[in-house]
N, C-alpha and C. Protein backbone atom coordinates (compact mmCIF):
# COMPACT_ATOMS: atom_id res chain seq x y z
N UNK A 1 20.24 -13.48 11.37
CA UNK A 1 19.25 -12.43 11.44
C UNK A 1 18.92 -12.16 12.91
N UNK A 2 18.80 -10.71 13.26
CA UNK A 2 18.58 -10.60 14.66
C UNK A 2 17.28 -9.82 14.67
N UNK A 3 16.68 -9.37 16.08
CA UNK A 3 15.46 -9.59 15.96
C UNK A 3 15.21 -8.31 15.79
N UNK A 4 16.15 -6.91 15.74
CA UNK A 4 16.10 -6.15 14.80
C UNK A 4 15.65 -5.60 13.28
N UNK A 5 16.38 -6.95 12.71
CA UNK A 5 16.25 -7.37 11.07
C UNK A 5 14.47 -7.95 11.18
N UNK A 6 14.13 -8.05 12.20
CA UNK A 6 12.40 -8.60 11.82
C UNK A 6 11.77 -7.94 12.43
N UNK A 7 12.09 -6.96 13.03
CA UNK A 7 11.33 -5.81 13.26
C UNK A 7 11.29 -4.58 12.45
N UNK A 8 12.58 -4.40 11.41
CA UNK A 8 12.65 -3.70 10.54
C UNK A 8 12.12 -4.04 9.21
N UNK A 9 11.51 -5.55 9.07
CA UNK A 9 10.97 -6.13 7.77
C UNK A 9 9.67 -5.66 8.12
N UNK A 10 9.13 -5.98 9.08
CA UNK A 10 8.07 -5.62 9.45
C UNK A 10 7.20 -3.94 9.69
N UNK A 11 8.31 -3.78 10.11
CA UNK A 11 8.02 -1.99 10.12
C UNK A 11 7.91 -1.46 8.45
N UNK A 12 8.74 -2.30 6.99
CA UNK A 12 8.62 -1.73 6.25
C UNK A 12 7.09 -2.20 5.88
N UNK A 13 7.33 -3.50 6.03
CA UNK A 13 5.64 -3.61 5.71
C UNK A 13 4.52 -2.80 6.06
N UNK A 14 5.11 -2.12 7.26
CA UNK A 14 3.29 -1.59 7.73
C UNK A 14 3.10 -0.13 7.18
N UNK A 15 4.64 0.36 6.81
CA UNK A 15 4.94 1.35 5.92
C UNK A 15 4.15 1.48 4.75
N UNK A 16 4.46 0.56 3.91
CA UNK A 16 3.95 0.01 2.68
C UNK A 16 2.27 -0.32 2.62
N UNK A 17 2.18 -0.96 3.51
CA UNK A 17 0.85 -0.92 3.86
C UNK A 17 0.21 0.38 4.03
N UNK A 18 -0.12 1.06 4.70
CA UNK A 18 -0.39 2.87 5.13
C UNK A 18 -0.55 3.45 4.06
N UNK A 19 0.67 3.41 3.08
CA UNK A 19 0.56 3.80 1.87
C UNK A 19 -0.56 3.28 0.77
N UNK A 20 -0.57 2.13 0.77
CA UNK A 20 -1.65 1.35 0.01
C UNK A 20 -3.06 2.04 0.48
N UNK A 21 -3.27 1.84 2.04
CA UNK A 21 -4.21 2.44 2.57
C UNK A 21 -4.86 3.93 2.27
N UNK A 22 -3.85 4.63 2.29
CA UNK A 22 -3.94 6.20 2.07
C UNK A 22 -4.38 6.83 0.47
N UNK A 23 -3.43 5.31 -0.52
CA UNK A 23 -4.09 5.20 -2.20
C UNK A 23 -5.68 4.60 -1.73
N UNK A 24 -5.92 3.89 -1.16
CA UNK A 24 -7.48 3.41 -1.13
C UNK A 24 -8.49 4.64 -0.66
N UNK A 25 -8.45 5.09 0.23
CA UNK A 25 -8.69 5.96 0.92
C UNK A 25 -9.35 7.32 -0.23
N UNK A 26 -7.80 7.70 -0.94
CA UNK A 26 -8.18 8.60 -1.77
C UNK A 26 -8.89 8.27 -2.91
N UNK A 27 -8.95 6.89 -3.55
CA UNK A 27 -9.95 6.46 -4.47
C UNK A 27 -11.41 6.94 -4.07
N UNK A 28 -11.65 6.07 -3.03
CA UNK A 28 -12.74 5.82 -2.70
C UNK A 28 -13.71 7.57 -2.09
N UNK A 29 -12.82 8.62 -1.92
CA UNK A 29 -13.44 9.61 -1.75
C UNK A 29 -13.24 10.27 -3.01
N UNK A 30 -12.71 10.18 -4.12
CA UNK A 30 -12.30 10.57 -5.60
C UNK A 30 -13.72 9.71 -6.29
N UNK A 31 -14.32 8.68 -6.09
CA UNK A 31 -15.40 7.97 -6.92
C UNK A 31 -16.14 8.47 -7.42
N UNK A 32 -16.84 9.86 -7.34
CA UNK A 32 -17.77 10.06 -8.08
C UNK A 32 -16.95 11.92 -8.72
N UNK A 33 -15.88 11.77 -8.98
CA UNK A 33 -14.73 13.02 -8.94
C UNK A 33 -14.72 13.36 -10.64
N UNK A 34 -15.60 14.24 -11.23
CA UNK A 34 -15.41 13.94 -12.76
C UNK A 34 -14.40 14.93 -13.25
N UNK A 35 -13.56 16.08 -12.11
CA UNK A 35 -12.75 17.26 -12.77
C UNK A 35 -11.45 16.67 -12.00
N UNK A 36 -10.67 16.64 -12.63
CA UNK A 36 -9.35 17.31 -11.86
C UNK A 36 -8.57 18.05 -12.73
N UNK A 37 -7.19 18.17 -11.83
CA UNK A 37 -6.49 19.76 -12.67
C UNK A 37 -5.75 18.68 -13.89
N UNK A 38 -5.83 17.72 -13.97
CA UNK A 38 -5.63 17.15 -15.27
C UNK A 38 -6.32 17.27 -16.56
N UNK A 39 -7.80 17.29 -15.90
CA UNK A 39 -8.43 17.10 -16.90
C UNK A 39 -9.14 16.28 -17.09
N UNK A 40 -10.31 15.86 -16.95
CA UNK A 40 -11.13 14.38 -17.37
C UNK A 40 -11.40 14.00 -15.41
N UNK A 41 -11.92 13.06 -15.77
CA UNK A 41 -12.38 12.13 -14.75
C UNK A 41 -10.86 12.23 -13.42
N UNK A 42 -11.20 11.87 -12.54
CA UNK A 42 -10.14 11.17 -11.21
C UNK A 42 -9.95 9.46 -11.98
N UNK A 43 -8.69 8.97 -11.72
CA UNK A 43 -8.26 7.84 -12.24
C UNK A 43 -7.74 7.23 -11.29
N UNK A 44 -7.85 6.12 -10.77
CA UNK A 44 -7.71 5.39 -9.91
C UNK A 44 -6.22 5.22 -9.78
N UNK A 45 -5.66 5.15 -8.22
CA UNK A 45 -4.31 4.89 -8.21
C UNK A 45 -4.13 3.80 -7.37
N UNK A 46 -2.74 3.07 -7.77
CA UNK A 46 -2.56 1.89 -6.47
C UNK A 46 -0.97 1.66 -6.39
N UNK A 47 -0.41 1.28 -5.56
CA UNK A 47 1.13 0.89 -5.18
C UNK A 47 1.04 -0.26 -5.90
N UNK A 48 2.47 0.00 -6.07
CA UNK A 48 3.52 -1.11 -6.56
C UNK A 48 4.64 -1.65 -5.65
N UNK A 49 4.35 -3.10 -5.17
CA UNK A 49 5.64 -3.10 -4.03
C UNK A 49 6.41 -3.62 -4.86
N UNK A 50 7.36 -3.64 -3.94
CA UNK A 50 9.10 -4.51 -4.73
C UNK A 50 9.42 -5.21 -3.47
N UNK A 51 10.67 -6.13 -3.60
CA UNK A 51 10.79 -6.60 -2.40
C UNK A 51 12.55 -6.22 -2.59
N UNK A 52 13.29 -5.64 -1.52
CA UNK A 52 14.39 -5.37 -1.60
C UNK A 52 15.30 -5.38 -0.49
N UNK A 53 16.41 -6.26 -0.65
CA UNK A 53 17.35 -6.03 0.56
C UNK A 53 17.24 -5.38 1.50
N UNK A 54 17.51 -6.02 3.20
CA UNK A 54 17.73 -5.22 4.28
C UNK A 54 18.47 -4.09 3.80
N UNK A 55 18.60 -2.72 4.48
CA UNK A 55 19.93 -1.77 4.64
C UNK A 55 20.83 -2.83 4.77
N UNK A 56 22.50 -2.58 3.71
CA UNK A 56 23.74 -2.93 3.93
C UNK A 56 24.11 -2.54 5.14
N UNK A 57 24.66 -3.23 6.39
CA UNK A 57 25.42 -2.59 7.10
C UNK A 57 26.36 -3.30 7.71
N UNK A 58 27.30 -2.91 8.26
CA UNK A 58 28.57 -3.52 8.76
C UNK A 58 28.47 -5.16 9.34
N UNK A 59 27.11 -5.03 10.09
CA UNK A 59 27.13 -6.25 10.91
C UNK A 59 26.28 -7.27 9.43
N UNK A 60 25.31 -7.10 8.71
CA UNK A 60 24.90 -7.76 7.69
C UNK A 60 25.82 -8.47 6.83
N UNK A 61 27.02 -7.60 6.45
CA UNK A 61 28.00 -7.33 5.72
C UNK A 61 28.70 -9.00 6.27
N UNK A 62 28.74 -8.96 7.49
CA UNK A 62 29.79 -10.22 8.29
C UNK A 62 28.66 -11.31 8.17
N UNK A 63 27.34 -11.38 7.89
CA UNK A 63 26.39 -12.55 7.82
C UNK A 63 26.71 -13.06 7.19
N UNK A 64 26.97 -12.61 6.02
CA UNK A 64 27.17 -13.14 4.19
C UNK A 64 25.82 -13.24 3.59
N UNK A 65 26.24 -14.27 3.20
CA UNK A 65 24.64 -15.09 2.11
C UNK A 65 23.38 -15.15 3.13
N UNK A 66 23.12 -15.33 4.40
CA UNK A 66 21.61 -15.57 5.53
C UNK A 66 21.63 -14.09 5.22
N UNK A 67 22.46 -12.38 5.77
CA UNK A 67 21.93 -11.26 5.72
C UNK A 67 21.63 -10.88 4.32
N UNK A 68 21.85 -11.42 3.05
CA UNK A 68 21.37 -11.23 1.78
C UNK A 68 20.10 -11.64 1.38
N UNK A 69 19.50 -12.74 2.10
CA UNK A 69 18.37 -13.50 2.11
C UNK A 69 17.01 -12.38 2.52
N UNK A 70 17.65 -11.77 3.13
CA UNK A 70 16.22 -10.56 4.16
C UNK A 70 15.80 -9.58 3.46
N UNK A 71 14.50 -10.01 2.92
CA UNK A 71 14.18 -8.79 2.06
C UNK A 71 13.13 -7.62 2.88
N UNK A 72 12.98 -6.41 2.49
CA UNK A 72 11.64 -5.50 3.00
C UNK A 72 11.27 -5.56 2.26
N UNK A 73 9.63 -4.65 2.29
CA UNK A 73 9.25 -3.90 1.50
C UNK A 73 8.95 -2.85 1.03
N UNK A 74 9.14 -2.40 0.04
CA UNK A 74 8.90 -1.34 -0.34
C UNK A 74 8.24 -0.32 -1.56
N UNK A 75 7.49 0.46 -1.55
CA UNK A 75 6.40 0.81 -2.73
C UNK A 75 7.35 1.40 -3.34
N UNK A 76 7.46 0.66 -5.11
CA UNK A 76 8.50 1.28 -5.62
C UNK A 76 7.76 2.12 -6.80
N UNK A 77 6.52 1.87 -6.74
CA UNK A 77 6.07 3.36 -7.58
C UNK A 77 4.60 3.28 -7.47
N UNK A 78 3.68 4.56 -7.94
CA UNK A 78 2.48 4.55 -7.66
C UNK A 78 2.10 4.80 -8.53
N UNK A 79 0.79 3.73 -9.17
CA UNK A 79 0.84 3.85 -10.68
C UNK A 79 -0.84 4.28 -10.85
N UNK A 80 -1.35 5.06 -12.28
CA UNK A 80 -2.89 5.34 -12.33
C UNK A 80 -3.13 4.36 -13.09
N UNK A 81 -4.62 3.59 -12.80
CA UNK A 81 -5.31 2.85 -13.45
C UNK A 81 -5.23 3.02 -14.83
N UNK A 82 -5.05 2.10 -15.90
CA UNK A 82 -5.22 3.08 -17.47
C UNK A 82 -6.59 2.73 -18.26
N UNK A 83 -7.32 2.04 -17.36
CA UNK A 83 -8.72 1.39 -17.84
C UNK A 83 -9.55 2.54 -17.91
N UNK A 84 -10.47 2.63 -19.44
CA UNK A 84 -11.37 3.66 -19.19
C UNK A 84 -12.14 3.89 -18.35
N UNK A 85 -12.51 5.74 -18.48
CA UNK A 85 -13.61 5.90 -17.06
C UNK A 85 -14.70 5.35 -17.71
N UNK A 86 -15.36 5.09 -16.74
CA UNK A 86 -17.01 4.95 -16.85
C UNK A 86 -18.07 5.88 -17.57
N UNK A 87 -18.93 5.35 -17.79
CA UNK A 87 -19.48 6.93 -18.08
C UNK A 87 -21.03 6.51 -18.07
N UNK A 88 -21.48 7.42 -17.75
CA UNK A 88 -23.23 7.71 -17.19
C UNK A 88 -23.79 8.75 -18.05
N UNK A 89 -25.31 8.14 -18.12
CA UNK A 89 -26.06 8.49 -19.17
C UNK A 89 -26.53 9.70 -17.81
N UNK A 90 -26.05 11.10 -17.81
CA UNK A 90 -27.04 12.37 -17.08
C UNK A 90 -26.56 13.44 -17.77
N UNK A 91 -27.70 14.09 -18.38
CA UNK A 91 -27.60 15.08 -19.76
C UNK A 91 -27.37 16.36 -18.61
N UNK A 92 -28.35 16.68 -17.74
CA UNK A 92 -28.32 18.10 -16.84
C UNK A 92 -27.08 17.66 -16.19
N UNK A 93 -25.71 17.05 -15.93
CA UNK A 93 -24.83 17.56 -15.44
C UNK A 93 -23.65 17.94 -16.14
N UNK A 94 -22.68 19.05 -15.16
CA UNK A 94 -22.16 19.86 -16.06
C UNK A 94 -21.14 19.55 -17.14
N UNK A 95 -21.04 18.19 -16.84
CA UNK A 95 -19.58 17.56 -17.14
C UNK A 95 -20.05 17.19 -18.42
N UNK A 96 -21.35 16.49 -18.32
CA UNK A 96 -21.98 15.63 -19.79
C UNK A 96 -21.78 16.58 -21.24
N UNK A 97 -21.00 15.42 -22.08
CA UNK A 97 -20.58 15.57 -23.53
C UNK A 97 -22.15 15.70 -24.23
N UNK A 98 -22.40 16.31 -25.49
CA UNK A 98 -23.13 16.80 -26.32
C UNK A 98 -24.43 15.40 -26.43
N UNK A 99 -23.66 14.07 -26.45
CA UNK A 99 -25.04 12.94 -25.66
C UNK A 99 -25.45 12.70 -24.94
N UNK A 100 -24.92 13.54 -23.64
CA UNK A 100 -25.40 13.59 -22.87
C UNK A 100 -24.93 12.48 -21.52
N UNK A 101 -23.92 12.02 -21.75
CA UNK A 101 -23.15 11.35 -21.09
C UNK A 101 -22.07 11.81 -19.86
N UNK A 102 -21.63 11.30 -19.05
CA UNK A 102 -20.41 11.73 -17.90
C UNK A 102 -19.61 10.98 -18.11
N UNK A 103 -18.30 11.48 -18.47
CA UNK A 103 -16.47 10.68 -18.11
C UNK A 103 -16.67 10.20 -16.58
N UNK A 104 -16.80 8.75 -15.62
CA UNK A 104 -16.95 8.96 -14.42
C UNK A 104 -15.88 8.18 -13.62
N UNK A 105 -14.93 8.36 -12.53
CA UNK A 105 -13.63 7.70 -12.54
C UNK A 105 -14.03 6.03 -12.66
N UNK A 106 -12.82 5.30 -13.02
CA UNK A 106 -12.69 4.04 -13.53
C UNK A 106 -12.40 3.54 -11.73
N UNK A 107 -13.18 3.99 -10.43
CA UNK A 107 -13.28 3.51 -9.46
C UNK A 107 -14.15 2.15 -9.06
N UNK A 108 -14.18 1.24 -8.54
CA UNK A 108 -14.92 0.19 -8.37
C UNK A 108 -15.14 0.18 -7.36
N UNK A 109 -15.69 0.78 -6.05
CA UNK A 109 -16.11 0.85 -4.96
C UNK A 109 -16.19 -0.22 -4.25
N UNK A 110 -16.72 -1.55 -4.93
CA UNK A 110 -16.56 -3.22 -3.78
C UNK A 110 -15.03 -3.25 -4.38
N UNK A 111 -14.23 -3.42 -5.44
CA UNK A 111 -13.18 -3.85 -5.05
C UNK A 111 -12.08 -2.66 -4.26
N UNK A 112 -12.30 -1.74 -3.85
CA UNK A 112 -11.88 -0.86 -3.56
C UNK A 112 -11.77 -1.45 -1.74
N UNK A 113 -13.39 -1.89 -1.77
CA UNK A 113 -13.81 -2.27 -0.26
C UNK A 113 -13.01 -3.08 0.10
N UNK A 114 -12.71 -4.28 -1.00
CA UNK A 114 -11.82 -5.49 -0.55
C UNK A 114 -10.83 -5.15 -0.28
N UNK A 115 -9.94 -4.38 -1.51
CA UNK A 115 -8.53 -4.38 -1.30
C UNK A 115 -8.04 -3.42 0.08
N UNK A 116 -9.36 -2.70 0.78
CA UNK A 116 -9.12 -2.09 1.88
C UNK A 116 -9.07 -3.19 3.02
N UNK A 117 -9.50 -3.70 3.19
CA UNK A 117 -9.47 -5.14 4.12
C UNK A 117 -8.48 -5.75 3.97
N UNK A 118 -7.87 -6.25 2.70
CA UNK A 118 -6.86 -6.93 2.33
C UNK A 118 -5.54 -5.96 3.19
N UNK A 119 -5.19 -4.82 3.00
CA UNK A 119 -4.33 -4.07 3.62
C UNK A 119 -4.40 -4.15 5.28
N UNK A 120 -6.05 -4.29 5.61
CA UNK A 120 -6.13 -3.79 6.90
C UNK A 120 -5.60 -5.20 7.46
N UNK A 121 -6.04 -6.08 7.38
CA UNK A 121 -5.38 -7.47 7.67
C UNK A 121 -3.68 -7.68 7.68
N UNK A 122 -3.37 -7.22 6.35
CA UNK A 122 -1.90 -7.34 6.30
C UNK A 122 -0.87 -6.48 7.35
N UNK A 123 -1.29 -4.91 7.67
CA UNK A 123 -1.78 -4.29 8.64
C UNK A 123 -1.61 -5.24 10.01
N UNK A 124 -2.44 -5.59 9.95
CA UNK A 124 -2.74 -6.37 11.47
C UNK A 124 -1.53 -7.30 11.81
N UNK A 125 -1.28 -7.92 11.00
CA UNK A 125 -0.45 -9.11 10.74
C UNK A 125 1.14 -8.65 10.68
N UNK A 126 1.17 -7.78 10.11
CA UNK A 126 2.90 -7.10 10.59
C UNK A 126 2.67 -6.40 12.35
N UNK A 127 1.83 -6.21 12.89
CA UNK A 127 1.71 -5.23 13.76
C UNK A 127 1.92 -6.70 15.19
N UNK A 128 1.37 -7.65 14.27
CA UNK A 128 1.08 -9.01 15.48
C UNK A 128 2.72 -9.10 15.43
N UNK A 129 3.64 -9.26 14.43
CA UNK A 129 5.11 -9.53 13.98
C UNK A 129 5.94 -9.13 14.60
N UNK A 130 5.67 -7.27 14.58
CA UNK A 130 6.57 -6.83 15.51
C UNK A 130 6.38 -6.72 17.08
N UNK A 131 5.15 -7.46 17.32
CA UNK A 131 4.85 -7.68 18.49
C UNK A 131 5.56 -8.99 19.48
N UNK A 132 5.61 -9.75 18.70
CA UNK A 132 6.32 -11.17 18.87
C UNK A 132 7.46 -11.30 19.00
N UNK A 133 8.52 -10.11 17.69
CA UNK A 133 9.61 -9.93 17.95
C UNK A 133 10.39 -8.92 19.20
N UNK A 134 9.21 -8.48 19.60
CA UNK A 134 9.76 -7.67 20.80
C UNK A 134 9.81 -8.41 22.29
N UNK A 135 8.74 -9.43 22.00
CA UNK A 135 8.38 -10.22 23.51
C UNK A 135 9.37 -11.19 23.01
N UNK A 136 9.75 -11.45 22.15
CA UNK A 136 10.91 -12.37 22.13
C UNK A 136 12.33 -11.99 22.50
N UNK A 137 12.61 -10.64 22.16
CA UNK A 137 13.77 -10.08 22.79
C UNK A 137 13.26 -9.58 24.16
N UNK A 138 12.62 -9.43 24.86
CA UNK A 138 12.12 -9.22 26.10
C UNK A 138 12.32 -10.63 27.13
N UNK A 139 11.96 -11.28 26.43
CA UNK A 139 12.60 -12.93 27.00
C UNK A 139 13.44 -13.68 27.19
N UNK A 140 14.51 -12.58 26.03
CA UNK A 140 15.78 -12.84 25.66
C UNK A 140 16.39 -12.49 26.72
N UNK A 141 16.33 -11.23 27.04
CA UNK A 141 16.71 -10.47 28.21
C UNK A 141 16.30 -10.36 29.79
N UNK A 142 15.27 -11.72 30.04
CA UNK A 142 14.99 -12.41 31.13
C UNK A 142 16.12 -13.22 31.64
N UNK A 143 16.27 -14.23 30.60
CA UNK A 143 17.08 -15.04 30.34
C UNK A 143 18.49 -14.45 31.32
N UNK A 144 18.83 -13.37 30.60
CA UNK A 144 20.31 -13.15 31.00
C UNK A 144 20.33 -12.77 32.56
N UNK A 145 18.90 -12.61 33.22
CA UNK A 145 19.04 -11.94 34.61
C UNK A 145 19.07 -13.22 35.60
């Protein structure tokens, strides 16, 4: 593995990450969202990673079994919450059913908070990665002078 291959694991991560971020993001301004062009309440969304092989390429190809070992990541689908919405007892708004109730999204605002931290950290932590792997090839290339 060269220090390419861990700068490119890493870059998918922060990829993947962003994305997670950008699903949090839109929850959390969707929370109190009772229309969309669906129909009903806003429904919470979140990534799905996978973990999947470097790119095949010529030089991987000659590693064997160590370049098969290197996985990224990557969001392999983005899925809606299927847990019911919430719903609130307010008769004067427009949304409220004949008891007087609101469909209100199935958002959780603290865990919403967490899993935004959780990203921002992970975030941080690929960003420290490809930082390391660059001062390491930077050192590499001391070396040779």
């Amino acid at each position: 593995m060269d220090f390419f291959s861990s700068m490119n694991v890493s870059a998918s991560a922060l990829s993947a990450e962003r994305t997670r971020m950008n699903l949090i993001s839109g929850n959390l301004a969707n929370a109190n969202t009772t229309r969309t062009p669906e129909g009903g309440p806003y429904k919470r969304k979140d990534a799905v990673f996978s973990a999947v092989p470097l790119d095949k390429t010529f030089d991987r190809t000659l590693d064997g079994a160590a370049g098969q070992q290197v996985r990224q990541v990557q969001v392999s689908q983005i899925v809606e919450d299927q847990n019911p919405p919430r719903t609130m007892y307010d008769p004067s708004h427009p949304d409220a059913n004949p008891q007087g109730y609101v469909a209100m999204p199935n958002v959780n605002v603290i865990e919403e908070m967490a899993d935004m931290l959780t990203a921002s950290r992970a975030y941080e932590a690929n960003v420290t990665a490809v930082q390391a792997a660059k001062s390491m090839a930077l050192k590499t290339l001391e070396i040779s002078k």
